[in-house]
Protein backbone atom coordinates (compact mmCIF):
# COMPACT_ATOMS: atom_id res chain seq x y z
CA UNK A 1 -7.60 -20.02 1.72
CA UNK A 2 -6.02 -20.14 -1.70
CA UNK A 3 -2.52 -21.54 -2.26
CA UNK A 4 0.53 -20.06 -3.50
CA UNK A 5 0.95 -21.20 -7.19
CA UNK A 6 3.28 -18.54 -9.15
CA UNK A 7 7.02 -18.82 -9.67
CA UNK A 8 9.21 -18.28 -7.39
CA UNK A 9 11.78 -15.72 -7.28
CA UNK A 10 15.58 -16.04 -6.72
CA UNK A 11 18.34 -13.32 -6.49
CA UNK A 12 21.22 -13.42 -9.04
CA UNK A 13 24.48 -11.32 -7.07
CA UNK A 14 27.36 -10.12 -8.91
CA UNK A 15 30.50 -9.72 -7.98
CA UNK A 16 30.23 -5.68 -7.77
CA UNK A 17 27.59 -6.58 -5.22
CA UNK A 18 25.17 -5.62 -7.86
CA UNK A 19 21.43 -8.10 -7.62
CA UNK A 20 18.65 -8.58 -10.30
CA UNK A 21 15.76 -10.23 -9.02
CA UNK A 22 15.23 -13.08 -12.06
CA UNK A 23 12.55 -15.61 -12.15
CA UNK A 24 13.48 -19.35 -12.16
CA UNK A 25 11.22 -22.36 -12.50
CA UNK A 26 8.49 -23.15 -10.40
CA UNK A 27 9.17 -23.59 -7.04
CA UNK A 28 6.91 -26.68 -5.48
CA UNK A 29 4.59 -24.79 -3.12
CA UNK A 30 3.73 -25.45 0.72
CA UNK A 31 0.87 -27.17 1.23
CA UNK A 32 -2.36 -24.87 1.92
CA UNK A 33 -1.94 -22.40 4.86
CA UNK A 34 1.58 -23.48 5.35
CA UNK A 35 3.79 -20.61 4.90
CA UNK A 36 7.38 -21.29 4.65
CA UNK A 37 7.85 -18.87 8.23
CA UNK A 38 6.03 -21.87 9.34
CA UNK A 39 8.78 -24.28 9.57
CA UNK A 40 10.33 -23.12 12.64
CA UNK A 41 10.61 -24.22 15.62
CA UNK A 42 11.45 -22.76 18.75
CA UNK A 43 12.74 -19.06 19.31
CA UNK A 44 12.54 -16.91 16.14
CA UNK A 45 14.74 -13.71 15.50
CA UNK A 46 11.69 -11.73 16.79
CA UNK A 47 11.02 -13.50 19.97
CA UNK A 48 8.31 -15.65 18.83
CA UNK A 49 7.36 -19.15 18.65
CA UNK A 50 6.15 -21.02 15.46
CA UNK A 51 4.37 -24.55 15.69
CA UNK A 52 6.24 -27.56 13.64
CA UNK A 53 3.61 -28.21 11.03
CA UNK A 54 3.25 -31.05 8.53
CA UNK A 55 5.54 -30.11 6.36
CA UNK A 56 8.27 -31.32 9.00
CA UNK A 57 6.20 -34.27 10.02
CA UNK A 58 9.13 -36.47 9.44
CA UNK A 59 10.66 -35.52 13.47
CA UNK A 60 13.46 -33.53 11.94
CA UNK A 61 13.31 -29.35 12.98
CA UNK A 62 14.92 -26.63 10.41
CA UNK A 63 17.68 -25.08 11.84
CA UNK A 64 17.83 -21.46 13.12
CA UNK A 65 18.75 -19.48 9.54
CA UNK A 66 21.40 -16.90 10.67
CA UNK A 67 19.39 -14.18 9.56
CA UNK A 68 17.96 -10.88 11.25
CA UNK A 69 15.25 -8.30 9.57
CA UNK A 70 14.50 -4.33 10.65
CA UNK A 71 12.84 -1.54 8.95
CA UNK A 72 9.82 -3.13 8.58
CA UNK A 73 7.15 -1.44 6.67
CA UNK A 74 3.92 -2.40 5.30
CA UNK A 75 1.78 -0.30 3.19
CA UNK A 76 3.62 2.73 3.64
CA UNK A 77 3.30 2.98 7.28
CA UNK A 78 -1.06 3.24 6.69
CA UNK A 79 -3.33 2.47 9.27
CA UNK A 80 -5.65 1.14 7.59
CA UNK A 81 -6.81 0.10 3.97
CA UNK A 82 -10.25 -0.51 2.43
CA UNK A 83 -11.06 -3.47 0.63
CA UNK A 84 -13.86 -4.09 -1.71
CA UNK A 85 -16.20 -7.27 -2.62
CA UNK A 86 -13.72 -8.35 -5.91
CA UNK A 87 -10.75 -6.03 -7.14
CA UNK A 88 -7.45 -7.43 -5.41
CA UNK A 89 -6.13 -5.20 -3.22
CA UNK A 90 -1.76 -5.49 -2.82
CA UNK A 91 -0.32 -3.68 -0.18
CA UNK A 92 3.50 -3.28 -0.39
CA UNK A 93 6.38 -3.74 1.63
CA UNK A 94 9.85 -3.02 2.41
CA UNK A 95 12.54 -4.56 4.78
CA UNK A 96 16.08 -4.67 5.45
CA UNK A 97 18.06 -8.33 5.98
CA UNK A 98 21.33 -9.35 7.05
CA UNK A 99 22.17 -12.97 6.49
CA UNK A 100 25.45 -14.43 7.43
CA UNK A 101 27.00 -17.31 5.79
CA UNK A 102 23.91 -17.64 4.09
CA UNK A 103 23.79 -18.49 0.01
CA UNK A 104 21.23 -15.63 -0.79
CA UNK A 105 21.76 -16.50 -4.55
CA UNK A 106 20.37 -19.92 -3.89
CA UNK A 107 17.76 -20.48 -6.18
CA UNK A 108 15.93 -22.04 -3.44
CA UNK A 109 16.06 -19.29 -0.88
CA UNK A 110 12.74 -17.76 -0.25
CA UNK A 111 12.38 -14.09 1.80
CA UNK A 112 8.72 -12.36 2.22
CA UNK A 113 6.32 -10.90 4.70
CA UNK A 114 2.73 -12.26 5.78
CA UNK A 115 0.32 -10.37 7.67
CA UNK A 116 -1.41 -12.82 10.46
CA UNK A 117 -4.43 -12.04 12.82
CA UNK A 118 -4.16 -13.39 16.30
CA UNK A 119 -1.55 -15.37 17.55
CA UNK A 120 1.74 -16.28 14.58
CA UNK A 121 1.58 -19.81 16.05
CA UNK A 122 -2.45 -20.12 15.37
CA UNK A 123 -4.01 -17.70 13.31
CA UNK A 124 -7.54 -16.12 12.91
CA UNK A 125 -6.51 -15.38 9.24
CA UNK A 126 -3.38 -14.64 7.34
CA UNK A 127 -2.46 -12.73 4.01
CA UNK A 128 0.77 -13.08 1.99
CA UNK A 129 1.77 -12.78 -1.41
CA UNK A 130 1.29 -14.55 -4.66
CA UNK A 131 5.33 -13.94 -4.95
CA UNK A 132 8.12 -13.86 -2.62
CA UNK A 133 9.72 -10.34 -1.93
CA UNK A 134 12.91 -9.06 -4.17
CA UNK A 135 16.05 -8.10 -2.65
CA UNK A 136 19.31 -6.33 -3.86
CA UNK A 137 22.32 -6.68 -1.80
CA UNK A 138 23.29 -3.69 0.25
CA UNK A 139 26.90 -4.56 1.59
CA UNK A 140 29.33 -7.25 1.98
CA UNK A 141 31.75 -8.36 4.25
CA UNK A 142 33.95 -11.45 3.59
CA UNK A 143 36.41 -12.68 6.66
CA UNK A 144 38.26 -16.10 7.13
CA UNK A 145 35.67 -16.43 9.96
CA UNK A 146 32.17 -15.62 8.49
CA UNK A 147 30.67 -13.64 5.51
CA UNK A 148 27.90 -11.14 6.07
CA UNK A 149 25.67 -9.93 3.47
CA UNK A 150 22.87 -7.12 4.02
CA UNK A 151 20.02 -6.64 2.00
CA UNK A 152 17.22 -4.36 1.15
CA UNK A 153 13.73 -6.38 0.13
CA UNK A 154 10.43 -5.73 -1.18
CA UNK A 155 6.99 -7.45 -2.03
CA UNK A 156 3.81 -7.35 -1.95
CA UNK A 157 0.67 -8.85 -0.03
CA UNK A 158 -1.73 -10.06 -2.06
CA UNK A 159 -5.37 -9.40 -1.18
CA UNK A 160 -8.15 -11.63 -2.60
CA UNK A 161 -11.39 -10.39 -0.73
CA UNK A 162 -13.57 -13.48 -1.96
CA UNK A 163 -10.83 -15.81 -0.68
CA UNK A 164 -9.24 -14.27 1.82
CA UNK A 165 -11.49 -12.30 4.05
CA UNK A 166 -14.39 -12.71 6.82
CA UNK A 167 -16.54 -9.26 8.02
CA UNK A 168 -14.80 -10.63 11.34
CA UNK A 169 -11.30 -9.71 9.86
CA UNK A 170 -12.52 -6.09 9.51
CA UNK A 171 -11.13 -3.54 11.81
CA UNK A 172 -9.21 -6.16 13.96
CA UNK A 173 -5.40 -6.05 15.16
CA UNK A 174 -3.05 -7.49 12.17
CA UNK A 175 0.97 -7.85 12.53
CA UNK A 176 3.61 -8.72 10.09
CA UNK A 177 6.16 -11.59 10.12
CA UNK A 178 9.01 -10.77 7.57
CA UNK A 179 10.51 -14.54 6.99
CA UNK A 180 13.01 -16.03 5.23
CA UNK A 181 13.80 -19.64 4.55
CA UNK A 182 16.63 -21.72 3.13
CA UNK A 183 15.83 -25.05 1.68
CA UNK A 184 18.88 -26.13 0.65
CA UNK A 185 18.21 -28.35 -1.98
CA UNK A 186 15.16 -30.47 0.15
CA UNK A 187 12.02 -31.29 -1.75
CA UNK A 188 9.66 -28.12 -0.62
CA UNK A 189 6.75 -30.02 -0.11
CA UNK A 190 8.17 -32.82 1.20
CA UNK A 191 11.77 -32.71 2.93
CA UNK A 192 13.69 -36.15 2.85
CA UNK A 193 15.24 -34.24 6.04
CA UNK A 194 13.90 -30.95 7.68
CA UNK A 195 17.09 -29.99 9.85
CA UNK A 196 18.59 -29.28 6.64
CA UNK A 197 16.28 -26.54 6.33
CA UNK A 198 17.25 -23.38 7.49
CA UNK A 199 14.70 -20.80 8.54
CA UNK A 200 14.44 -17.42 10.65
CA UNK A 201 11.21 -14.57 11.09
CA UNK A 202 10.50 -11.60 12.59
CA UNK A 203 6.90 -11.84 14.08
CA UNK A 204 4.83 -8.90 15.85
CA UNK A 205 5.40 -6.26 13.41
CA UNK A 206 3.53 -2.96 12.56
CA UNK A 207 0.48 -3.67 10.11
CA UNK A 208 -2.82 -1.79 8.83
CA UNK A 209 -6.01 -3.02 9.52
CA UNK A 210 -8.37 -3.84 6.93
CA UNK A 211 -11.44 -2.09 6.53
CA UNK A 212 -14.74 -3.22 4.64
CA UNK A 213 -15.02 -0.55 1.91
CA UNK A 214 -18.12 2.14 1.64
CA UNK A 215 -19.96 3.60 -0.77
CA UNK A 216 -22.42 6.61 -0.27
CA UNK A 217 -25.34 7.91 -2.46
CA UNK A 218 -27.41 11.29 -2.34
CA UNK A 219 -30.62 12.12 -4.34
CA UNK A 220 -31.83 15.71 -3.85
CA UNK A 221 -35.37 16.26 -5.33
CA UNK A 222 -37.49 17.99 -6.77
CA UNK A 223 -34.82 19.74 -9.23
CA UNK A 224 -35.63 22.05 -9.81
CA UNK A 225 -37.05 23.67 -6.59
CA UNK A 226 -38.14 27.00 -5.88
CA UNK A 227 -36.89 29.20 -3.46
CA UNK A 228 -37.71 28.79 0.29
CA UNK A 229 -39.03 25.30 -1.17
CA UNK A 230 -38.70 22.12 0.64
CA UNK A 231 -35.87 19.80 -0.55
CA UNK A 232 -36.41 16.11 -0.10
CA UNK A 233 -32.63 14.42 0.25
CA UNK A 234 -32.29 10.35 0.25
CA UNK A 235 -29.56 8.07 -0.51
CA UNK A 236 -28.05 5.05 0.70
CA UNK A 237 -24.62 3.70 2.86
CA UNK A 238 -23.47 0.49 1.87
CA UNK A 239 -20.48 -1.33 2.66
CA UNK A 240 -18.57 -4.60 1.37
CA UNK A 241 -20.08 -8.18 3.28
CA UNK A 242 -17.03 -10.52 3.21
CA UNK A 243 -18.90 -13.26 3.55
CA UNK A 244 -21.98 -13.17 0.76
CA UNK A 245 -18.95 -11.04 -1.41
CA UNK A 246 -22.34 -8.51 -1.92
CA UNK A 247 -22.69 -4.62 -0.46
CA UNK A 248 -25.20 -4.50 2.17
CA UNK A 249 -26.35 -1.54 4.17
CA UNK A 250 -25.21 -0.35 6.99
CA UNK A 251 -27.64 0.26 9.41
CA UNK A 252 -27.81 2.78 12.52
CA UNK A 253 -25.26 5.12 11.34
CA UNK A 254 -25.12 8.49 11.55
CA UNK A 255 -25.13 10.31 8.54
CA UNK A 256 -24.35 14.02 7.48
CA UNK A 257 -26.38 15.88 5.13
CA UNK A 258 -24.47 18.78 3.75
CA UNK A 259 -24.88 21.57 1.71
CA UNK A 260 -22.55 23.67 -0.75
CA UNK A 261 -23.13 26.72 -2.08
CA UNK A 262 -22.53 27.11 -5.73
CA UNK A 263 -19.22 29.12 -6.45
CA UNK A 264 -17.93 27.96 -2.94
CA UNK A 265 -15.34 25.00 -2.06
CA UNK A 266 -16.51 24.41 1.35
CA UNK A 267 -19.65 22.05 2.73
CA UNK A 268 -21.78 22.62 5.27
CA UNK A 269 -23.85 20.07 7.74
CA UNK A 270 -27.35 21.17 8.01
CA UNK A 271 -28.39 17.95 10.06
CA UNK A 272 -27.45 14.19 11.18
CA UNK A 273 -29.45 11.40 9.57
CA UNK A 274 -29.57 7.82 10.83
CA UNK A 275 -29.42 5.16 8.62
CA UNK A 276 -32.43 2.71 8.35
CA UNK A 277 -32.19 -0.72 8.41
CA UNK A 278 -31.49 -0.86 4.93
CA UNK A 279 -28.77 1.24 5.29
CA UNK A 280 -31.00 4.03 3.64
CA UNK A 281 -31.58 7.76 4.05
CA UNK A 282 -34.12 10.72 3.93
CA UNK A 283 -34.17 13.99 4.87
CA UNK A 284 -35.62 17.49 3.70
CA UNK A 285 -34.44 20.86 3.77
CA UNK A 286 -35.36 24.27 2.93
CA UNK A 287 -33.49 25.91 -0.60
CA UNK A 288 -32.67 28.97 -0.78
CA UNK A 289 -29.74 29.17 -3.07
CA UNK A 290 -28.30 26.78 -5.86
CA UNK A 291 -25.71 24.53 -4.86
CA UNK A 292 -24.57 21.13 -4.22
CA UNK A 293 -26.28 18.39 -1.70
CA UNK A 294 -24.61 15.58 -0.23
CA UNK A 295 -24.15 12.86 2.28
CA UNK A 296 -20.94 12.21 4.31
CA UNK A 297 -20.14 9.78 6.64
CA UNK A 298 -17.26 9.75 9.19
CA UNK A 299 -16.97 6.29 9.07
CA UNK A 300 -15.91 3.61 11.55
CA UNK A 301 -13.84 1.33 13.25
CA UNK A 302 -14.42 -1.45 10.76
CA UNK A 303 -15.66 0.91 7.58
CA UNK A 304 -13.69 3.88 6.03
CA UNK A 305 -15.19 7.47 5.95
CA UNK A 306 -16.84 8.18 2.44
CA UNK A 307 -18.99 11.60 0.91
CA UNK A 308 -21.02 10.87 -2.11
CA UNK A 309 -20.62 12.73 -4.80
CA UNK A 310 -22.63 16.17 -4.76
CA UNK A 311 -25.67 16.57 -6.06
CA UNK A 312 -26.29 20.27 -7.95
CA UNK A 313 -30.03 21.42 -7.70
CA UNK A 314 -31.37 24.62 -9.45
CA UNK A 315 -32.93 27.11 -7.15
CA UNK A 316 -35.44 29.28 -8.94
């Protein structure tokens, strides 16, 4: 897994209850796989339980950060997204966050979301950001008892498919703990004393799953063909292999070969191919009109749906 290296990003609140998210220095990251969500201990605002991991080593637990999240939303509310072999993907997200006597403007006060598969506590895999999410304050209320401030954040998961992905991460369940932690002056890496630390999460939270991105070919031959000739179709499904970061076929799949006739918007299936073990495809046809060939697949639980791109053949 890679390791959180940018700056850091701390809220700067004025007195109109107007924020500007501003960068400050670099903030010491958490070791690898340790995400600052991570440091609790015990019950969490959203029920769940987080193991104490080295980073707290020294006996001391953070405290419970007085701190609750809602309106979670990743990605838009998607179901799924499709990742490739090497762009980064980022998938957004939004969140609201109330905080009471808590110094939001600290420069050391970190709020995000991660997206975990399997348990919080022990995960298959996890994704999070290269940054921590943005906030602007919302409301404020001041008492001789308590002061609450509420908060609207955003961010964005950052998706590095050579780094961060396995084919066994495709089409499996994936939540999202919104965190937030307090350090209050402590060394990040390395806290002198970890009850000074204050920390809170919401665990078990809507997510997309992540699908291994297709790609679809279709070759219609001879071109061109005459009428009431015999069409010879072939082409190829591939999809992205997590783990050799190459596109392989994808084999056994059934396969629609459709047909559009020029001046028309609308395809039609003429049959269901199988892919080879390859991933490849052939299939003829009879012509009787010009128009536009193609394969489409209606994808899977672990693959999106794709259509290649039409191909035009003259009838004579």
């Amino acid at each position: 897994m890679r390791i959180r290296t940018t700056a850091a990003v701390a809220v700067a609140c004025g007195a109109a209850l107007a924020c500007a998210a501003v960068p400050v220095a670099t903030a010491a990251d958490t070791p690898a796989s340790v995400r600052p969500w991570q440091l609790t201990t015990g019950s969490s605002a959203g029920g769940g339980q987080t193991a104490l991991t080295a980073v707290t080593a020294k006996a001391k637990q953070p405290y419970a950060l007085a701190v609750t999240f809602s309106k979670v939303k990743v990605a838009g509310g998607r179901s799924a997204v499709s990742v490739g072999t090497d762009a980064i993907v980022h998938l957004s997200y939004s969140f609201a966050l109330t905080a009471t006597d808590v110094d939001v403007s600290a420069s050391d006060f970190y709020v995000g979301l991660d997206l975990y598969r399997g348990s919080v506590t022990k995960p298959a895999n996890d994704l999070y950001g290269d940054q921590p999410a943005t906030c602007s304050v919302t409301s404020s209320e001041s008492s001789s008892e308590k002061v609450v401030t509420g908060m609207t954040c955003t961010g964005k998961v950052d998706i590095y498919p050579r780094s961060d992905l396995h084919n066994a991460d495709a089409g499996a369940e994936w939540h999202g703990v919104a965190w937030a932690v307090a350090y209050n002056g402590q060394n990040q890496q390395d806290p002198a004393d970890a009850s000074k630390i204050g920390t809170a999460e919401l665990t078990g939270q809507s997510s997309p799953t992540v699908r291994r991105l297709s790609k679809l070919t279709t070759d219609a031959t001879p071109e061109p063909v005459g009428k009431g000739g015999t069409l010879t179709a072939t082409g190829a499904l591939t999809r992205a292999d997590w783990d050799t970061h190459k596109y392989a076929g994808y084999t056994g799949q059934k396969v629609r070969l459709q047909f559009r006739k020029k001046g028309t918007s609308t395809y039609t299936t003429l049959k269901t191919v199988t892919t080879d073990s390859h991933g490849k495809l052939r299939a003829t046809s009879k012509a009787s009109a010009d128009g536009y060939w193609r394969y489409s697949f209606a994808g899977t639980a672990t693959t999106p749906a794709v259509s290649a791109a039409g191909d035009f053949v003259d009838v004579k």
